[in-house]
C-alpha atoms as a PDB file:
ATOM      1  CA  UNK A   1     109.899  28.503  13.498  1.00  0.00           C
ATOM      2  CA  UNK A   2     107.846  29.741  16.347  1.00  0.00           C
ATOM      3  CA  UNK A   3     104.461  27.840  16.959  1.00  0.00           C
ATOM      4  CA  UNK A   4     102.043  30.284  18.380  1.00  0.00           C
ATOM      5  CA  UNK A   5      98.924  28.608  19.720  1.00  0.00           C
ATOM      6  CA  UNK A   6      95.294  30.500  19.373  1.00  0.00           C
ATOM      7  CA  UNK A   7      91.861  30.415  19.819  1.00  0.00           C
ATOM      8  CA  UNK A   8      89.080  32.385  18.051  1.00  0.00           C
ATOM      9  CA  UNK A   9      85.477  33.160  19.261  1.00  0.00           C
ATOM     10  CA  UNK A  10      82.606  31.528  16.914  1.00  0.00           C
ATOM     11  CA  UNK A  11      81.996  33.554  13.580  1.00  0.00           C
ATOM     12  CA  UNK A  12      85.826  34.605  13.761  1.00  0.00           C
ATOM     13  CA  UNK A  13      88.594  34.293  11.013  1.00  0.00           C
ATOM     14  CA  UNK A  14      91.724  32.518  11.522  1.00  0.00           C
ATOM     15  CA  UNK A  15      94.494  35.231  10.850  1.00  0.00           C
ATOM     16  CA  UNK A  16      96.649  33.568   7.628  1.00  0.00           C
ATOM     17  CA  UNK A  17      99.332  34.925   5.497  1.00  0.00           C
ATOM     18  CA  UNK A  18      97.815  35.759   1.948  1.00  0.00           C
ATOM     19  CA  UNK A  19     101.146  34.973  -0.037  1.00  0.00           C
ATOM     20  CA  UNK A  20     104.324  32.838   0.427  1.00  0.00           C
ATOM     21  CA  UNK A  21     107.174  34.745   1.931  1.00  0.00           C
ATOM     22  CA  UNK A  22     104.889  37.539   3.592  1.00  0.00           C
ATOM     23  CA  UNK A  23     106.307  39.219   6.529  1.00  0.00           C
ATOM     24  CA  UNK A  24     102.494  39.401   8.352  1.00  0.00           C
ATOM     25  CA  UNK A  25      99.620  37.573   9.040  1.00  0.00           C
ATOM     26  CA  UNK A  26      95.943  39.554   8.099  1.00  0.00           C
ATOM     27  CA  UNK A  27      93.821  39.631  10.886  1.00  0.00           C
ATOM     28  CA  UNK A  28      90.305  39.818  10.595  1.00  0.00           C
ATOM     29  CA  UNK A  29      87.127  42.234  11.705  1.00  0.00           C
ATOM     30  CA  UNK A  30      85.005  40.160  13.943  1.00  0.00           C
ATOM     31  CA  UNK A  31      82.054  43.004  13.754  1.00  0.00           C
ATOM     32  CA  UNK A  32      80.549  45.741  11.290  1.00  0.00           C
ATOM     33  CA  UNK A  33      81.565  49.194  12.362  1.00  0.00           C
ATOM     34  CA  UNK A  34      81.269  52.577  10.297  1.00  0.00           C
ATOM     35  CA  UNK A  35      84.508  55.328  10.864  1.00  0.00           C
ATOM     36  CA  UNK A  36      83.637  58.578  10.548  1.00  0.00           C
ATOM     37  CA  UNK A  37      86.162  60.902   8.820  1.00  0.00           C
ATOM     38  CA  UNK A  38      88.666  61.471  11.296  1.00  0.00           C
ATOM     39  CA  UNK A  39      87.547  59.173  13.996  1.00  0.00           C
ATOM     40  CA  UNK A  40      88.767  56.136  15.393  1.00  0.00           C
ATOM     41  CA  UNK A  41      87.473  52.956  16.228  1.00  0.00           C
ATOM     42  CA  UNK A  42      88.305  49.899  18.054  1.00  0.00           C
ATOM     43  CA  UNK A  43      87.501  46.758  16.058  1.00  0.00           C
ATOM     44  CA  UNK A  44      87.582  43.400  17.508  1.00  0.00           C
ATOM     45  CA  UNK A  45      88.995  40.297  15.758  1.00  0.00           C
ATOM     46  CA  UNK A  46      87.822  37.641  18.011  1.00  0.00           C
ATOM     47  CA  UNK A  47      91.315  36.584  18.283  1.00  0.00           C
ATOM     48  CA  UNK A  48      93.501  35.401  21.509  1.00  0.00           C
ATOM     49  CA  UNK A  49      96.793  34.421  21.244  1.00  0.00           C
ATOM     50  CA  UNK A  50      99.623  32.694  23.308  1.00  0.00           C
ATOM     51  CA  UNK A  51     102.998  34.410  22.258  1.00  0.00           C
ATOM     52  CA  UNK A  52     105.764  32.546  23.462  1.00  0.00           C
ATOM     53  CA  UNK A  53     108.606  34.290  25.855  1.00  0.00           C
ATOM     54  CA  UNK A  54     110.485  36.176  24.379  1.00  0.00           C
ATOM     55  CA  UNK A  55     108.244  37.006  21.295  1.00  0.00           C
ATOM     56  CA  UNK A  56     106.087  40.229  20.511  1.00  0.00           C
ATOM     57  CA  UNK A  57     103.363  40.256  18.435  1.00  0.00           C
ATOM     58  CA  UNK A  58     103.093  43.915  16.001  1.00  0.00           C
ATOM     59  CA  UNK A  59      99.841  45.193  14.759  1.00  0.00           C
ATOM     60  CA  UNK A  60     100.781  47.275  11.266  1.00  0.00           C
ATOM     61  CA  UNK A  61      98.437  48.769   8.646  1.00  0.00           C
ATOM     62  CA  UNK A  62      97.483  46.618   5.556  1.00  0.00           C
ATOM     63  CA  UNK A  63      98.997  48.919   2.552  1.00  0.00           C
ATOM     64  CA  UNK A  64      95.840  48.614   0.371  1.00  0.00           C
ATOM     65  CA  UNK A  65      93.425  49.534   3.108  1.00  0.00           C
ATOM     66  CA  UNK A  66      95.746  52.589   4.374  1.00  0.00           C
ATOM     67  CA  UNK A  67      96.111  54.245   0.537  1.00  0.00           C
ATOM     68  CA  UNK A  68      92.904  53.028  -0.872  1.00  0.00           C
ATOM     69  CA  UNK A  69      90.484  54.348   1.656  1.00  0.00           C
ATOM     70  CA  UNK A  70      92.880  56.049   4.631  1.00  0.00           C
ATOM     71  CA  UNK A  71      92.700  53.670   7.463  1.00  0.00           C
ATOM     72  CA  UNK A  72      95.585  53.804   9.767  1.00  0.00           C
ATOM     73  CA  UNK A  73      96.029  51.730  12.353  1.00  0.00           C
ATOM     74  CA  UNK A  74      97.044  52.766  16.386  1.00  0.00           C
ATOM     75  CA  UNK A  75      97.490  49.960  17.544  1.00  0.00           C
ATOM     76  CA  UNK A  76     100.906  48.330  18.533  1.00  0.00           C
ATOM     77  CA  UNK A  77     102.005  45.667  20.597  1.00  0.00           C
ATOM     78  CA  UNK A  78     100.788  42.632  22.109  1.00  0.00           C
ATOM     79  CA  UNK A  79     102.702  41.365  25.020  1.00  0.00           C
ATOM     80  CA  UNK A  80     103.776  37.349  25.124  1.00  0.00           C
ATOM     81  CA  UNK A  81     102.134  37.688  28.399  1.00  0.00           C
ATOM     82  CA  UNK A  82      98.524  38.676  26.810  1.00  0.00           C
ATOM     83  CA  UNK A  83      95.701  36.665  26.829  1.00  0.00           C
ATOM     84  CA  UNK A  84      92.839  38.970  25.842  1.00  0.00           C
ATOM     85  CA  UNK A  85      91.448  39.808  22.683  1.00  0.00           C
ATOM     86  CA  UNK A  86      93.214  41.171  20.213  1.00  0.00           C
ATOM     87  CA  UNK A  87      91.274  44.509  19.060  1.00  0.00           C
ATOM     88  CA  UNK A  88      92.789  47.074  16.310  1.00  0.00           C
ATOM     89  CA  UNK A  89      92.387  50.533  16.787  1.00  0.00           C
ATOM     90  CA  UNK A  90      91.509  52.172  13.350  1.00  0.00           C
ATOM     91  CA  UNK A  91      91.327  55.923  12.225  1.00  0.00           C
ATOM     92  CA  UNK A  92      89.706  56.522   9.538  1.00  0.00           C
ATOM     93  CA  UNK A  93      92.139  59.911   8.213  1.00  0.00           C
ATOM     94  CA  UNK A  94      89.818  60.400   4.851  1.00  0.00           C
ATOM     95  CA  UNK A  95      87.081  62.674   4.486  1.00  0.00           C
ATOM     96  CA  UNK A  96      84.184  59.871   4.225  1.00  0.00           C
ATOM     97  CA  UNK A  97      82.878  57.356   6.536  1.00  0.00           C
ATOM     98  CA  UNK A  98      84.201  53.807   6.218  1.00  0.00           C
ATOM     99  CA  UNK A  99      82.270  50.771   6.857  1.00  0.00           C
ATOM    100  CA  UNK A 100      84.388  47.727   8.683  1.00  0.00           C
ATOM    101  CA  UNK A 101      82.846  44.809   7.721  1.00  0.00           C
ATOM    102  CA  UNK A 102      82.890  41.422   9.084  1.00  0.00           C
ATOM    103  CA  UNK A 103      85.287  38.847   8.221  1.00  0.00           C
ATOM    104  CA  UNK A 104      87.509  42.198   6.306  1.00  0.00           C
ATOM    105  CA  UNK A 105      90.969  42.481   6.847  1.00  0.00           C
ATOM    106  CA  UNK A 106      91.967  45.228   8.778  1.00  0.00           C
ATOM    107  CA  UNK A 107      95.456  44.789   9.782  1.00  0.00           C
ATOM    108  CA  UNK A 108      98.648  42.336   9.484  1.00  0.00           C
ATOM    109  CA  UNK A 109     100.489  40.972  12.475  1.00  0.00           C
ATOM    110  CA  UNK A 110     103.904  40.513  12.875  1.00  0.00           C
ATOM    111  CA  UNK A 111     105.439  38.258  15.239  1.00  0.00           C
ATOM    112  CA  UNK A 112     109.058  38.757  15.991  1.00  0.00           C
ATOM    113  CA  UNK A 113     111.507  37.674  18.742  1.00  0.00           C
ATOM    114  CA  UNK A 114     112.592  40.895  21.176  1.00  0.00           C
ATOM    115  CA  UNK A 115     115.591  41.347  23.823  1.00  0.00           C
ATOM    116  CA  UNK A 116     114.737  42.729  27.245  1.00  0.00           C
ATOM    117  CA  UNK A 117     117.338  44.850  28.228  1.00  0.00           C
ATOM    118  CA  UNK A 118     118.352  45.907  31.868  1.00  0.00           C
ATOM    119  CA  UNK A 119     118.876  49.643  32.085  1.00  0.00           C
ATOM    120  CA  UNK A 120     121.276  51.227  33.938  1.00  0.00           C
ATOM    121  CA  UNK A 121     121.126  55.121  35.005  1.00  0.00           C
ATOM    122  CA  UNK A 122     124.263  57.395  33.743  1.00  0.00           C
ATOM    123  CA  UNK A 123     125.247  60.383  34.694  1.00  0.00           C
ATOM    124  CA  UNK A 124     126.840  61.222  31.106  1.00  0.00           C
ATOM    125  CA  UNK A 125     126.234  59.597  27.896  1.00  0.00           C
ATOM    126  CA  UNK A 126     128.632  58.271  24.964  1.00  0.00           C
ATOM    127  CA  UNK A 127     128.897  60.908  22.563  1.00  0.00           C
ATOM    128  CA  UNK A 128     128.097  60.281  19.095  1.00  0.00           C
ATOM    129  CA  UNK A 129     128.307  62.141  15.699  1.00  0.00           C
ATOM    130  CA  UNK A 130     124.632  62.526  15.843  1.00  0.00           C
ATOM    131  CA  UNK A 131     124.062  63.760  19.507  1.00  0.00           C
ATOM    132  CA  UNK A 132     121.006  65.192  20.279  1.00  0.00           C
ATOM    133  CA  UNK A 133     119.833  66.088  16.454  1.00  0.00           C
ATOM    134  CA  UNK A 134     116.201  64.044  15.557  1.00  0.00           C
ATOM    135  CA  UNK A 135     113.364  65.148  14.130  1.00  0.00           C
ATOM    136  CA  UNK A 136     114.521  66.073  10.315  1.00  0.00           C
ATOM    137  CA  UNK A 137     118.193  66.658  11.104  1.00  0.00           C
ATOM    138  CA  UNK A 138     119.433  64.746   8.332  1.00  0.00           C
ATOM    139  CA  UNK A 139     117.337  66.254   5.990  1.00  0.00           C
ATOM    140  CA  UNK A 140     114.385  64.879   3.316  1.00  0.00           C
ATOM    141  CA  UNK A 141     116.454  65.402   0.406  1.00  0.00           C
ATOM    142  CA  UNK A 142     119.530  63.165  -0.798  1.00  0.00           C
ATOM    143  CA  UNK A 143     122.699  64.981  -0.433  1.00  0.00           C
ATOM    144  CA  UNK A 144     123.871  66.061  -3.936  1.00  0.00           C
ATOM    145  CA  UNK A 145     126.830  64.112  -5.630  1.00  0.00           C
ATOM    146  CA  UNK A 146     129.045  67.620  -5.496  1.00  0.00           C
ATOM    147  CA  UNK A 147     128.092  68.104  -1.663  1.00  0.00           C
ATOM    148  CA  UNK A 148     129.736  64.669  -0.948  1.00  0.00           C
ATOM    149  CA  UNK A 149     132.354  65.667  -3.362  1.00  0.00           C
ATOM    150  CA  UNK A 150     133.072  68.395  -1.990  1.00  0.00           C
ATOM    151  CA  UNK A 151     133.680  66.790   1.400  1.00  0.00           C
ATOM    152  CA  UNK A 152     135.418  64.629   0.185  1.00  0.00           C
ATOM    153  CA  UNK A 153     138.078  67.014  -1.179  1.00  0.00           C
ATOM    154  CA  UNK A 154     137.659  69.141   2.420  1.00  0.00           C
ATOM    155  CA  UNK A 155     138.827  66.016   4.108  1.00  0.00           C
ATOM    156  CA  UNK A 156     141.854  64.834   1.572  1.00  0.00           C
ATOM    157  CA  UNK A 157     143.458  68.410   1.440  1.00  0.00           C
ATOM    158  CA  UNK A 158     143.295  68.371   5.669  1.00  0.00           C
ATOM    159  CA  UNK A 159     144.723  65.658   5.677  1.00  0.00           C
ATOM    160  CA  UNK A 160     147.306  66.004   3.541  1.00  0.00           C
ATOM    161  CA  UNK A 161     148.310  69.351   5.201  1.00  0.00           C
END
């Protein structure tokens, strides 16, 4: 277990996990700000951390706050080599202001290990059965049971030819 040392301005929360098990930490507004409807704000927690090399820390949206009133969060990634405070950018994507509140949770944190990677410029990539296809390629419906069936049968009578 990674031990992640912190401080916190005066008035500030100390970011906790709210069950056993959970993936994130909830990180606390350190002000009161209002969001209009589709506007964005940047909320300060009062928090600084000290990631350790090798470690990233990943600002996500708190599930009840996102459906419940439509707060997203923009917000991403805090570098082990950070020291500032940690602010969350908020947008409020509902049709009435929201009021942040001091000492609310407004976000989770996640704090997981990451690989730097060297890169090396190619001419020509690998090809793949993918390729180039993104964006929907693959569809936003499960293929049917007969689709796959029938595939299946396409491949078992070439092969058998």
């Amino acid at each position: 277990m990674a031990v992640i040392k912190f401080k916190k301005d005066a008035g500030a929360k100390t970011p906790c996990y709210a069950y056993e098990g959970d993936a994130g930490l909830d990180i606390f507004a350190n002000e009161e700000k209002t969001i209009l409807p589709n506007h964005r704000a940047r909320i300060k927690t009062g928090l600084y951390l000290e990631l350790p090399r090798g470690y990233v820390g990943l600002i996500w949206d708190k599930s009840g706050l996102a459906f419940l009133n439509g707060i997203h969060t923009m917000s991403g990634v805090i570098d082990s080599n950070y020291r500032g405070e940690i602010q969350v950018v908020l947008v409020n994507l509902s049709s009435k202001p929201i009021k942040i509140e001091k000492g609310m949770k407004i976000a989770q944190l996640l704090v997981q290990k990451v690989e730097n990677v060297k890169l090396t410029e190619a001419s020509k990539l690998k090809e793949s059965e993918r390729g180039e296809k993104g964006f929907g390629s693959s569809g936003i419906k499960a293929k049917s049971i007969t689709n796959l069936r029938t595939n299946l049968s396409n491949i078992k009578d070439a092969i058998t030819k």
